[in-house]
N, C-alpha and C. Protein backbone atom coordinates (compact mmCIF):
# COMPACT_ATOMS: atom_id res chain seq x y z
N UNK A 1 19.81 31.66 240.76
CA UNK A 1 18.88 30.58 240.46
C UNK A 1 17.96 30.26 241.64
N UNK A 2 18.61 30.53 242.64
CA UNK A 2 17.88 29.89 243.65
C UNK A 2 16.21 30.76 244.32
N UNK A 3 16.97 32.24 244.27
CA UNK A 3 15.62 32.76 244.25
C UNK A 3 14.35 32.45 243.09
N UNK A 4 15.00 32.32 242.10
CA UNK A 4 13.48 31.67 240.91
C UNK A 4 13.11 30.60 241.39
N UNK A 5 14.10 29.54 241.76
CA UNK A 5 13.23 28.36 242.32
C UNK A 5 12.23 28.53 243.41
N UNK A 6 12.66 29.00 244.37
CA UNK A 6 11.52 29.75 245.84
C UNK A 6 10.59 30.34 245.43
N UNK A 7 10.32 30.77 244.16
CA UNK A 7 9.42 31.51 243.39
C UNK A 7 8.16 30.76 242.56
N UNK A 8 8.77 29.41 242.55
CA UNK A 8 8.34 28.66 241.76
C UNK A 8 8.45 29.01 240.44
N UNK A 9 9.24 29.21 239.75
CA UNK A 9 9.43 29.45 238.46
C UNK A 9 10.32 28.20 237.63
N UNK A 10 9.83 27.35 236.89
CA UNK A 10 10.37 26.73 236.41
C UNK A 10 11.58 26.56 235.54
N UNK A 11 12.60 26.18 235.67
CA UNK A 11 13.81 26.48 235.28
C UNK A 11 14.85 25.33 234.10
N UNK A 12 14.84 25.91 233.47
CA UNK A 12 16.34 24.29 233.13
C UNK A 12 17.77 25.10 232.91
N UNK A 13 18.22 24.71 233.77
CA UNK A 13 19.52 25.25 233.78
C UNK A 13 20.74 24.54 232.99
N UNK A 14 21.57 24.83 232.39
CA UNK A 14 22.67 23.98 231.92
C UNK A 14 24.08 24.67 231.86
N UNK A 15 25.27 24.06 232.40
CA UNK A 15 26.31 24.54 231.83
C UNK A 15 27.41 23.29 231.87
N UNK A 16 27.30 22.84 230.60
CA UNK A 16 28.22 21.76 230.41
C UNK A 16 29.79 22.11 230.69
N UNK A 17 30.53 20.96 231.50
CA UNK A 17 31.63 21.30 231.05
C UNK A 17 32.52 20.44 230.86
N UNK A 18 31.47 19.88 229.58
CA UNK A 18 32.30 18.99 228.43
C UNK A 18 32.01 18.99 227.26
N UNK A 19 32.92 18.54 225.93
CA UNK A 19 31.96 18.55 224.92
C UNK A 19 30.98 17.28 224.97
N UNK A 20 31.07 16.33 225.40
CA UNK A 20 30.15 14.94 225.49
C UNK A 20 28.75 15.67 226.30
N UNK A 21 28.76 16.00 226.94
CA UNK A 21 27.78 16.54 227.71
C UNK A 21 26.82 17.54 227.06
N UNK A 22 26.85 18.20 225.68
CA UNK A 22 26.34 19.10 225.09
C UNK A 22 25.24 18.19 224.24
N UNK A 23 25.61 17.04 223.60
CA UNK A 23 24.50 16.13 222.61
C UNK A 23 23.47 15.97 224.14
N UNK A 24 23.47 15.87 224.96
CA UNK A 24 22.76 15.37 226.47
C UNK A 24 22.11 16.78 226.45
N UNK A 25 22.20 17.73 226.02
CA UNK A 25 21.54 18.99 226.73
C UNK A 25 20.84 19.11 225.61
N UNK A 26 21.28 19.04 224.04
CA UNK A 26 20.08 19.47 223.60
C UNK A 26 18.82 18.40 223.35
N UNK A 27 19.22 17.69 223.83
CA UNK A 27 18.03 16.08 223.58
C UNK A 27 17.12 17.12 224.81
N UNK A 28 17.22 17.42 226.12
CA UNK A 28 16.60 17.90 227.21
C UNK A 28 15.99 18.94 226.59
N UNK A 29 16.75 19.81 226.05
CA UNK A 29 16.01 21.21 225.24
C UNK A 29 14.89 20.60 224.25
N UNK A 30 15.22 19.62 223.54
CA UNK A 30 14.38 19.13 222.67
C UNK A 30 12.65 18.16 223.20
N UNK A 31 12.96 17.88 224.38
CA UNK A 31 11.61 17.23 224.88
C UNK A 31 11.19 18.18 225.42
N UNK A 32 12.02 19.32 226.25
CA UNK A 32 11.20 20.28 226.63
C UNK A 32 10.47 21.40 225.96
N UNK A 33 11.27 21.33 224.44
CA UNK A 33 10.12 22.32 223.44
C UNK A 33 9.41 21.45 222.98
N UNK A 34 9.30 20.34 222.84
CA UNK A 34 8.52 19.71 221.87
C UNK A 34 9.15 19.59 220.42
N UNK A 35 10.62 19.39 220.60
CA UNK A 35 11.32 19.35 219.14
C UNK A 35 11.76 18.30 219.04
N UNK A 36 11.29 16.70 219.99
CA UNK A 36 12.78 15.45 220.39
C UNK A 36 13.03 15.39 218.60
N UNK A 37 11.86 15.15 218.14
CA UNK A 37 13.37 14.59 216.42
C UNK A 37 14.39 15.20 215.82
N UNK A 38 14.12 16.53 216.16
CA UNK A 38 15.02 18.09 215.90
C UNK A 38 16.18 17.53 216.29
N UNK A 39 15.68 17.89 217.88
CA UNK A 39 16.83 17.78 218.95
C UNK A 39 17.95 16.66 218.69
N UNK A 40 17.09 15.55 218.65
CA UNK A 40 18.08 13.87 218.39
C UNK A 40 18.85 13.92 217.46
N UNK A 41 18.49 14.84 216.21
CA UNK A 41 19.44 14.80 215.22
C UNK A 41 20.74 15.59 215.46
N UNK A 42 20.01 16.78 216.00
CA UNK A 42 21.11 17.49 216.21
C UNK A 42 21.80 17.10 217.17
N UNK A 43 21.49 16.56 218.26
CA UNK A 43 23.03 15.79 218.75
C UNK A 43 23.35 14.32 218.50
N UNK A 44 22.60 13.62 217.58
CA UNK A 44 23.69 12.61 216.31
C UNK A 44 24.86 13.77 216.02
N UNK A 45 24.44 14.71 215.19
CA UNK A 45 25.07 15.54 214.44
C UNK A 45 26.62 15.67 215.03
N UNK A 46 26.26 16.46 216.37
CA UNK A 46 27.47 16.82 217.06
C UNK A 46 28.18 15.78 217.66
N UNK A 47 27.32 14.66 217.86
CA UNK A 47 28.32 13.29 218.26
C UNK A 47 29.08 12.97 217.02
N UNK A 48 28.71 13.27 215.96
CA UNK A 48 29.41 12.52 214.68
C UNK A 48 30.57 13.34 214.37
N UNK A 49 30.39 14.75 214.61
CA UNK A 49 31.13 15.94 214.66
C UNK A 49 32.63 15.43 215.14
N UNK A 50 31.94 15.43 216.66
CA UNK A 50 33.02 15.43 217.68
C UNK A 50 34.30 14.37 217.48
N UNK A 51 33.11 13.21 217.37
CA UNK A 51 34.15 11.89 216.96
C UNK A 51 35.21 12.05 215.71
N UNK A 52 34.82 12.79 214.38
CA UNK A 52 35.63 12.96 213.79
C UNK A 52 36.67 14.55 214.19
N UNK A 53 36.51 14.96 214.94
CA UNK A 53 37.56 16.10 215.33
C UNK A 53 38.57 15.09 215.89
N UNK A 54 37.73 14.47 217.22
CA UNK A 54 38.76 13.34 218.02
C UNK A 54 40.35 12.34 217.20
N UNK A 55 39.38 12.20 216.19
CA UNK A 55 40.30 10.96 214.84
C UNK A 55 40.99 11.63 214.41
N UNK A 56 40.56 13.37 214.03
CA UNK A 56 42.12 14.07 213.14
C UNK A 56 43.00 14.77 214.29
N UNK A 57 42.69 15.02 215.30
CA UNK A 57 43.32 15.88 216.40
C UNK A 57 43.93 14.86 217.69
N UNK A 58 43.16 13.84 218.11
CA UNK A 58 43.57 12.88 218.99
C UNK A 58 44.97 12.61 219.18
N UNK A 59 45.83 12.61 218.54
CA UNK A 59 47.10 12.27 218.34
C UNK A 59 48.12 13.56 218.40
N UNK A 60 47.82 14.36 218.12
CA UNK A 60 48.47 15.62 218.23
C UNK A 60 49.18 15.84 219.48
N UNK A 61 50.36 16.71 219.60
CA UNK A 61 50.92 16.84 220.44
C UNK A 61 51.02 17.62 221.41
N UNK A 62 51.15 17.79 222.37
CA UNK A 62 50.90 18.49 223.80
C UNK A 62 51.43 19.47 223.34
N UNK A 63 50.64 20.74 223.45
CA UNK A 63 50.83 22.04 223.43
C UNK A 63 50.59 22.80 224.86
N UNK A 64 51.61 23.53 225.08
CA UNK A 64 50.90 24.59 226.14
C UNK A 64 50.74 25.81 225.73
N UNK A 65 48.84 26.10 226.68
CA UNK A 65 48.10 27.23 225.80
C UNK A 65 47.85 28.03 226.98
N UNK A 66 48.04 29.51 226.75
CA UNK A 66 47.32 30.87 227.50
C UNK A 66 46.20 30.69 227.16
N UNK A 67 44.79 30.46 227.66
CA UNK A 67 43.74 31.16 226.53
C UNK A 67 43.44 32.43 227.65
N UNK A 68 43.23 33.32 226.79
CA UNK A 68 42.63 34.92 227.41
C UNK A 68 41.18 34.99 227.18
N UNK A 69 40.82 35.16 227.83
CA UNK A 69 38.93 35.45 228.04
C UNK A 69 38.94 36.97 227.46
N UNK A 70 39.98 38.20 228.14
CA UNK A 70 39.90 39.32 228.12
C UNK A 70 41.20 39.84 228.96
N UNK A 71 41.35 41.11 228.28
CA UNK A 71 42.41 42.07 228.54
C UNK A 71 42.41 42.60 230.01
N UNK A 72 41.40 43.35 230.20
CA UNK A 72 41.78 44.39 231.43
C UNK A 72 40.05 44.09 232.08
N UNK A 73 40.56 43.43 233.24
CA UNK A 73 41.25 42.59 233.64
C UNK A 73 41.49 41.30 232.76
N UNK A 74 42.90 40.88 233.13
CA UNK A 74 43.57 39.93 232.15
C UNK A 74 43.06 38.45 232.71
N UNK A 75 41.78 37.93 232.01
CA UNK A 75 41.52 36.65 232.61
C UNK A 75 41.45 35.40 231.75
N UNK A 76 41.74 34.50 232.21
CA UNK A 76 41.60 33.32 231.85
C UNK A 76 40.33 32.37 232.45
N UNK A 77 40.93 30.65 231.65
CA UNK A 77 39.61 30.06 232.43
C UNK A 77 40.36 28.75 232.81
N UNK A 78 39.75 28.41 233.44
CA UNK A 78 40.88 26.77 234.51
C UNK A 78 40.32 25.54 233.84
N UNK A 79 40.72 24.50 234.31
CA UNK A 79 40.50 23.18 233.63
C UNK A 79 39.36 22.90 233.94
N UNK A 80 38.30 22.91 234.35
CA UNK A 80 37.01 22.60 234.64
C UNK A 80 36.11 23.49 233.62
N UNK A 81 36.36 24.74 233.16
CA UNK A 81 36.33 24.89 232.01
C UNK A 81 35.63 24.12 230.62
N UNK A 82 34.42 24.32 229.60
CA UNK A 82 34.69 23.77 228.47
C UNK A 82 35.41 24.19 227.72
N UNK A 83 35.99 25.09 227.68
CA UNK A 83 37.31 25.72 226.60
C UNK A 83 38.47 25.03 226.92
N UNK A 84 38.70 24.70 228.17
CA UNK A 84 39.88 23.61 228.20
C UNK A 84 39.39 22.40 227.68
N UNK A 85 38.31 21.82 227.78
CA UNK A 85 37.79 20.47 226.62
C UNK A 85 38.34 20.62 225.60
N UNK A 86 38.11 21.95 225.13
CA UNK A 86 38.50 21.85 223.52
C UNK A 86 39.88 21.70 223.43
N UNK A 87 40.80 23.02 224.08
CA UNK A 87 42.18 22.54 224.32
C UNK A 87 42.67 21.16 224.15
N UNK A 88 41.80 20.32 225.27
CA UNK A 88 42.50 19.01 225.37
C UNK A 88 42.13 18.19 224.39
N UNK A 89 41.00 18.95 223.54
CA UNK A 89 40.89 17.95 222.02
C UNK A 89 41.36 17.86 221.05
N UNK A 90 41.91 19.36 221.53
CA UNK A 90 43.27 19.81 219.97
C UNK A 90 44.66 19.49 220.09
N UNK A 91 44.66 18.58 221.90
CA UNK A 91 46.51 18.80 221.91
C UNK A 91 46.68 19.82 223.24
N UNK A 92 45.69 20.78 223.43
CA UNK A 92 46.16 22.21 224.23
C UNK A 92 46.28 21.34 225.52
N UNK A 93 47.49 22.06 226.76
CA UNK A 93 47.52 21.47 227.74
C UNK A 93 47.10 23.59 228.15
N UNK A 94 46.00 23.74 229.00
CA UNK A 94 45.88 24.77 229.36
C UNK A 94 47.16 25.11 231.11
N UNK A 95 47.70 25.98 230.37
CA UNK A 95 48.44 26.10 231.63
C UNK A 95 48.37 26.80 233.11
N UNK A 96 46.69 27.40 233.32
CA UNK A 96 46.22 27.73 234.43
C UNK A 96 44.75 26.58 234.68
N UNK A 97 45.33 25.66 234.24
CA UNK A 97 44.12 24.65 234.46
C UNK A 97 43.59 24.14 236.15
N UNK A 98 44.89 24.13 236.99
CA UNK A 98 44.83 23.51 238.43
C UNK A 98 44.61 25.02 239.10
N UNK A 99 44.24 26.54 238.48
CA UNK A 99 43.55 27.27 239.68
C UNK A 99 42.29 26.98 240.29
N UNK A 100 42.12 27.80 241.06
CA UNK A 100 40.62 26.94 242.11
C UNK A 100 39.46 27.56 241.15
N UNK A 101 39.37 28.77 240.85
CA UNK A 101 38.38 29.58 240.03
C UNK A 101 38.47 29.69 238.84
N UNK A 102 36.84 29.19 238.41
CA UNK A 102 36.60 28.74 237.17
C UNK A 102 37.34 29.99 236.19
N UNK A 103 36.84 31.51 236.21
CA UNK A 103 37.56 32.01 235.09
C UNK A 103 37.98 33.05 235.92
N UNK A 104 40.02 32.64 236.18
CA UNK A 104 40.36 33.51 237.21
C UNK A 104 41.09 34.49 236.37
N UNK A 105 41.08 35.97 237.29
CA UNK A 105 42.20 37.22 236.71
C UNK A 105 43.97 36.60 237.16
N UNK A 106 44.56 36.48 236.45
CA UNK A 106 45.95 36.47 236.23
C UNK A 106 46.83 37.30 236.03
N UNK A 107 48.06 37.95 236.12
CA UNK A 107 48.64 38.81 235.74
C UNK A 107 49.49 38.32 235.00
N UNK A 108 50.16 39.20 233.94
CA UNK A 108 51.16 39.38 232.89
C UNK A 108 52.40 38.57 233.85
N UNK A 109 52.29 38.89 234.47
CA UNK A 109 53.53 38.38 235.10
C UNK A 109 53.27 36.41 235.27
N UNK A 110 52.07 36.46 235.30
CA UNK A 110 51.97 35.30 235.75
C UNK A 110 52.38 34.02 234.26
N UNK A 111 51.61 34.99 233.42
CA UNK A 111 52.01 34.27 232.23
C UNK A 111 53.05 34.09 231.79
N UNK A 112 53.90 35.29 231.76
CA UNK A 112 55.08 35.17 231.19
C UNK A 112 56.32 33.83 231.97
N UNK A 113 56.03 34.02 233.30
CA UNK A 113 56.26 33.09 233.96
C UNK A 113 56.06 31.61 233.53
N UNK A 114 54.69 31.28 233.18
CA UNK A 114 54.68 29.51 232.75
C UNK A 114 55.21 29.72 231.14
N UNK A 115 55.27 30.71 230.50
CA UNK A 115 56.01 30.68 229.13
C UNK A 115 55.26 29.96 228.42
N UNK A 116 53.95 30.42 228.08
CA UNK A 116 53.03 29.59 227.05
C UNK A 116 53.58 29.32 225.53
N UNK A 117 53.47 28.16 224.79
CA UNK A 117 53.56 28.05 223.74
C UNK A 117 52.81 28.72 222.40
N UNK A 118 51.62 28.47 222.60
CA UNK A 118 50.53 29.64 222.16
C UNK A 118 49.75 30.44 222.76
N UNK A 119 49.32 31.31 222.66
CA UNK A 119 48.48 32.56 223.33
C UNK A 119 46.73 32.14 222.56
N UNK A 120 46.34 31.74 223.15
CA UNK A 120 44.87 32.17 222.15
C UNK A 120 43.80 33.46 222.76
N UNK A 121 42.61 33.96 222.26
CA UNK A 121 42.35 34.61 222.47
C UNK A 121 40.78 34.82 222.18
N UNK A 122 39.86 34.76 223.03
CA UNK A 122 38.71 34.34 222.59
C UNK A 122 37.90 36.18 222.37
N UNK A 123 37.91 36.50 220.89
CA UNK A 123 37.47 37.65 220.95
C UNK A 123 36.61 37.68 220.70
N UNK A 124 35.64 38.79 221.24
CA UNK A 124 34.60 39.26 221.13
C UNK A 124 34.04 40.33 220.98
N UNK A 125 35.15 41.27 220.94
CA UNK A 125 34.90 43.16 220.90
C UNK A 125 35.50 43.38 219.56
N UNK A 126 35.79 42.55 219.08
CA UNK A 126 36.62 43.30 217.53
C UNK A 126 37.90 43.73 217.69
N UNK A 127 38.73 43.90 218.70
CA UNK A 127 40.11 44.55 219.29
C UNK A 127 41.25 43.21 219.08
N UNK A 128 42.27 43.94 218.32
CA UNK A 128 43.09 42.92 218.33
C UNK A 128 43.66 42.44 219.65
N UNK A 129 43.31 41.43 220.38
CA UNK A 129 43.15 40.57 221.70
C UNK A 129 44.69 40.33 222.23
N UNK A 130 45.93 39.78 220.98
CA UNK A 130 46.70 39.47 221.48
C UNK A 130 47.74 40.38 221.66
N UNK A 131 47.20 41.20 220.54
CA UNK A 131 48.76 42.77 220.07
C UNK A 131 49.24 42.55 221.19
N UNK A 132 49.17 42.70 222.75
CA UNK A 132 49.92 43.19 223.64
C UNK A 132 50.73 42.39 223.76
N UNK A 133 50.62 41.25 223.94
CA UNK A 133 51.70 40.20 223.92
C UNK A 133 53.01 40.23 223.25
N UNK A 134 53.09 41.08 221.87
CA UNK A 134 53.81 41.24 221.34
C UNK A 134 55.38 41.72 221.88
N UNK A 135 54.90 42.34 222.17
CA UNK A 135 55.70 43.58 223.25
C UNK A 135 57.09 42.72 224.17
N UNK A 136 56.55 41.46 224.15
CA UNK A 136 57.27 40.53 225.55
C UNK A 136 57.76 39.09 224.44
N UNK A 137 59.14 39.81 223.64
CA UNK A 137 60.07 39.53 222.40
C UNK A 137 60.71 37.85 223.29
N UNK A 138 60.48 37.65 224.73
CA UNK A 138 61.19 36.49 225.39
C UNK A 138 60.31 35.35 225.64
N UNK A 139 58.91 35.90 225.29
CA UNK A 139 57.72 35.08 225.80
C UNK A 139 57.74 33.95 224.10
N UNK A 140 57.83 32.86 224.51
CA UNK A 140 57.92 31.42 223.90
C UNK A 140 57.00 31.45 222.23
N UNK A 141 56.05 32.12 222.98
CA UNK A 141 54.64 32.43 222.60
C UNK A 141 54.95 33.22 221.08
N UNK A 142 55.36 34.16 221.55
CA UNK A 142 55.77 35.85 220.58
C UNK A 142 56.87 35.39 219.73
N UNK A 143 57.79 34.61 220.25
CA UNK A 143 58.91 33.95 219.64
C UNK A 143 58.67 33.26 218.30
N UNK A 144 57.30 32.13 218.64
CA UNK A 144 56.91 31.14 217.54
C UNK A 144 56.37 32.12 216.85
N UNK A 145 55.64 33.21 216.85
CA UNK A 145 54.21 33.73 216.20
C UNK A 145 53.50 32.88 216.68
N UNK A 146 52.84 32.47 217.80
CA UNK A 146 52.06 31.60 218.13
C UNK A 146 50.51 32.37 218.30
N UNK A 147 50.49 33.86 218.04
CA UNK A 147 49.19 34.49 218.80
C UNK A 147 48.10 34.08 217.38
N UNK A 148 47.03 34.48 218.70
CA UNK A 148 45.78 33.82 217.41
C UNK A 148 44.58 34.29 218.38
N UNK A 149 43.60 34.92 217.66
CA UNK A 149 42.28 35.39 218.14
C UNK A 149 41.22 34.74 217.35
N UNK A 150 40.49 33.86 217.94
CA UNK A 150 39.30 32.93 217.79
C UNK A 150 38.13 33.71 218.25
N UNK A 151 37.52 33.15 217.64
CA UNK A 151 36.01 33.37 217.58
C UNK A 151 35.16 33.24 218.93
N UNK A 152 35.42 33.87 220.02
CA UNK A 152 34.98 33.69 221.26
C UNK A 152 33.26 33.45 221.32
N UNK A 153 32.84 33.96 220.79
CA UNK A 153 31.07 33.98 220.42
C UNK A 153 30.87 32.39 220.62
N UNK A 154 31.43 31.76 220.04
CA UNK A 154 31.72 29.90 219.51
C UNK A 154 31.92 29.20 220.56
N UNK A 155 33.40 29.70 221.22
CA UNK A 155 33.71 28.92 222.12
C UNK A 155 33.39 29.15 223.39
N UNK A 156 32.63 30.05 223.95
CA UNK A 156 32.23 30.62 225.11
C UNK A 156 30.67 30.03 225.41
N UNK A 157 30.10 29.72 224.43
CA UNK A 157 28.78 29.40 224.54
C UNK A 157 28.72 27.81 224.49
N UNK A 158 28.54 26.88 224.97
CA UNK A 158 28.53 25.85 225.00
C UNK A 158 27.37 25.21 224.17
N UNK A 159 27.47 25.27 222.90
CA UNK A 159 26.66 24.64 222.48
C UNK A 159 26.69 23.94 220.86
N UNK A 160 25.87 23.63 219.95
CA UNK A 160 26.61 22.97 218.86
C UNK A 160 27.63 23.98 218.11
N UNK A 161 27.20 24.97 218.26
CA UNK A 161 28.66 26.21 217.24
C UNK A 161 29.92 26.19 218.41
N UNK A 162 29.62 25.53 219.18
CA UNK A 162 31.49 25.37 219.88
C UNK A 162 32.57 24.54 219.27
N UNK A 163 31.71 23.34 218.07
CA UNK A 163 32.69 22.76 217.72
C UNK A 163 33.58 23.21 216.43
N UNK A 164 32.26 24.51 215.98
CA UNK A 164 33.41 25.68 214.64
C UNK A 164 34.50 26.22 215.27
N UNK A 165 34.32 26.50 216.92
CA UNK A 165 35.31 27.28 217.49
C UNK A 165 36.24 26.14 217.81
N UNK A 166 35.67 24.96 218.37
CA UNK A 166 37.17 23.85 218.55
C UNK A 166 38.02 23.43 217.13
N UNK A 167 37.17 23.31 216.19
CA UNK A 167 37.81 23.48 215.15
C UNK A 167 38.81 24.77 214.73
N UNK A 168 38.81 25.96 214.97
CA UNK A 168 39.82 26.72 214.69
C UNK A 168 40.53 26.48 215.69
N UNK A 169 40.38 26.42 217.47
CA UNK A 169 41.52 25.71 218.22
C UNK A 169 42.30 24.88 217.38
N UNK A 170 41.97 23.46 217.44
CA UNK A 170 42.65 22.57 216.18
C UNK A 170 43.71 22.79 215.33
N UNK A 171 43.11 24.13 214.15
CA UNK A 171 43.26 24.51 213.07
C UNK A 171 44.89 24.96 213.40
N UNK A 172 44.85 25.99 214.61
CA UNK A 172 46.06 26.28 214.89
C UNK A 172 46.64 25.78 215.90
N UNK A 173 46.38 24.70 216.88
CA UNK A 173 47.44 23.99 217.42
C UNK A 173 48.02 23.42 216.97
């Protein structure tokens, strides 16, 4: 970024990492195309969204979640994260939330270690994401049938289609 700025190139940068913070970005997108009534609605929209996810999920119970970004390398993403937002809207307590790096590589070992309750899996290549997990008959996870591959496209992009993807979070916490 910083070289475009020295460049003078005008920029709007965004990466929320919350869901509250997303109705705020597209109001900005919206004065800056020239869309504000567009824009305003559409984040009414997602405020109205959100609030009713909050009312059916709010109460739900602490789950602990793997989410996998990707296989090889095996990474995750930490609590600063908006995918942990969603987690924490569905119940998910992400269990690499206190690493220092936003989406750090982890090892098998590491997981099996905190003994996740569910595995999620934010896919995006078409490959069944969690199969491997299978394999590890002691992991908490594999035990429940807890694996589940979501719609990573959704939840990776921070923007109003994150709340179809917090909604299948939800769906299966």
């Amino acid at each position: 970024l910083e070289p475009l700025r020295r460049l003078g190139i005008p920029l709007f940068y965004s990466e929320p990492t919350s869901l509250e913070a997303i109705p705020d970005t597209l109001q900005k997108l919206g004065v800056l195309l020239g869309s504000e009534p567009q824009a305003r609605a559409a984040a009414g929209q997602f405020r109205q969204r959100l609030t009713a996810l909050r009312q059916q999920y709010g109460q739900a119970r602490p789950v602990r979640v793997f989410y996998q970004v990707w296989d090889q390398p095996l990474y995750t993403l930490n609590g600063q994260h908006i995918v942990s937002d969603v987690l924490r809207l569905c119940g998910g307590v992400n269990i690499f939330a206190d690493l220092p790096v936003t989406a750090p590589t982890v090892t098998q070992e590491a997981v099996i270690a905190a003994d996740p309750e569910v595995i999620l899996a934010g896919e995006m290549s078409g490959r069944g994401a969690t199969d491997s997990w299978k394999r590890f008959a002691r992991l908490r996870a594999v035990r429940l049938n807890q694996l589940y591959t979501l719609n990573g496209d959704w939840l990776h992009r921070p923007g109003p289609r994150i709340l179809d993807g917090a909604q299948q979070v939800c769906e299966r916490l």
